[in-house]
Protein backbone atom coordinates (compact mmCIF):
# COMPACT_ATOMS: atom_id res chain seq x y z
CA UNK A 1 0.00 0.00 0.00
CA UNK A 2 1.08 3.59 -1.08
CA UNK A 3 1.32 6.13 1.98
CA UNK A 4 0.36 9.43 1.56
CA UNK A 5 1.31 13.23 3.11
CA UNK A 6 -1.96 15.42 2.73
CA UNK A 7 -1.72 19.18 3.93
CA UNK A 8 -4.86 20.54 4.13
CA UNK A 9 -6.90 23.37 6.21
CA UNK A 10 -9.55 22.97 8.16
CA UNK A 11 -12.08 25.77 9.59
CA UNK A 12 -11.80 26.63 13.46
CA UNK A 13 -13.69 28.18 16.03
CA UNK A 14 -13.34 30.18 19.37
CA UNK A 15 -15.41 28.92 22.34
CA UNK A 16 -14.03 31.75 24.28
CA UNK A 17 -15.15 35.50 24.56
CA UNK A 18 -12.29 37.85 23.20
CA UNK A 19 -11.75 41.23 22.06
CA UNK A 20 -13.81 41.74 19.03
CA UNK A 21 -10.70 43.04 16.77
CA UNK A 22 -9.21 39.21 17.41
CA UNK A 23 -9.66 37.10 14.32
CA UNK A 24 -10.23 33.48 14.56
CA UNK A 25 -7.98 31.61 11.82
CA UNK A 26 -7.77 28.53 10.05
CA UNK A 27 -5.85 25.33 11.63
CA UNK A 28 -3.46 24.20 9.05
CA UNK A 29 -3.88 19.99 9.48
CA UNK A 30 -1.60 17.41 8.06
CA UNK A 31 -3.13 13.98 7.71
CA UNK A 32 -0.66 10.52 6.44
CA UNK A 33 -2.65 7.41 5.32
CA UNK A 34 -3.63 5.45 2.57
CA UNK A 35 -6.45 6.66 -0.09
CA UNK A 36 -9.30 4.87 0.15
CA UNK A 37 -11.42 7.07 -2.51
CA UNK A 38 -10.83 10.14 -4.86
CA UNK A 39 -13.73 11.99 -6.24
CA UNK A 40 -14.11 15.17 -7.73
CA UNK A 41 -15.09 16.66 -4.13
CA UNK A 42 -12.91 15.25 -2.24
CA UNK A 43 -10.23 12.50 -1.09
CA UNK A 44 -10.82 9.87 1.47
CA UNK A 45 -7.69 9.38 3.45
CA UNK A 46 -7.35 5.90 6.03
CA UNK A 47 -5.08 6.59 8.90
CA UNK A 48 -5.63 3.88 10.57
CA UNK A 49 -6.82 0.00 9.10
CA UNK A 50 -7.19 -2.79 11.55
CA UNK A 51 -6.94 -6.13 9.53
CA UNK A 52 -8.94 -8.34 11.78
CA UNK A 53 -12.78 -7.22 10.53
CA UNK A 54 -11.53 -4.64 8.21
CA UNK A 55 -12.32 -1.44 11.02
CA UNK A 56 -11.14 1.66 9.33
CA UNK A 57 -10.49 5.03 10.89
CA UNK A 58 -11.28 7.74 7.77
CA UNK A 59 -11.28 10.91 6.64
CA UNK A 60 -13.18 12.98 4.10
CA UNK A 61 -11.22 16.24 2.98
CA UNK A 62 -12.65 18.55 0.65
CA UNK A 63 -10.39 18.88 -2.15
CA UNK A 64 -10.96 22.94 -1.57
CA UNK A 65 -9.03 22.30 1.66
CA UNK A 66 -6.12 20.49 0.35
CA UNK A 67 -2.58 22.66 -0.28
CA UNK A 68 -0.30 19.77 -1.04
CA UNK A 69 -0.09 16.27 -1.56
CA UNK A 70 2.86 14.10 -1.37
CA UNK A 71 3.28 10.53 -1.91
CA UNK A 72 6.09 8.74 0.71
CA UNK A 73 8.42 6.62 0.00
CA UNK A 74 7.21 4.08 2.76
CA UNK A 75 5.27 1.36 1.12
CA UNK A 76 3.46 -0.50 3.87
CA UNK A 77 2.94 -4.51 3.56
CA UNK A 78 -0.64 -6.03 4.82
CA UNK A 79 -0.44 -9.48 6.23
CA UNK A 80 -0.89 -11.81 3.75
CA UNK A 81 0.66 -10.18 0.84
């Protein structure tokens, strides 16, 4: 399996009172997996795969969001194969 680097942005908000001149800003994310599914909306990254019933722990990003991705050198082997 091919790992992959995805930088991407996603929106965040402020629980807290502040000063109203204080802008709340984007958290810059950076999310390494496998693709599971590309689309034209968006890419579904797997970060974490548990052979033993197939349990995945995904990740929808909205290709809008995404600044970069990068394809590692790491190739990971699955039991089995």
């Amino acid at each position: 399996m091919k790992l992959w680097l995805i930088e991407w942005d996603d929106a965040h908000t402020d629980t807290d009172w502040r000063d109203s001149d204080a802008l709340t800003t984007i958290a810059p994310c950076w999310t390494v997996g496998v693709i599971r599914k590309e689309t034209d909306r968006d890419v579904e990254i797997v970060a974490t795969a548990a052979i033993c019933g197939m349990k995945l722990q995904a990740i929808a990003i909205p290709r809008t969001c995404i600044k970069r991705m990068r394809r590692l050198k790491i190739e990971v082997e699955t039991p089995g194969t």
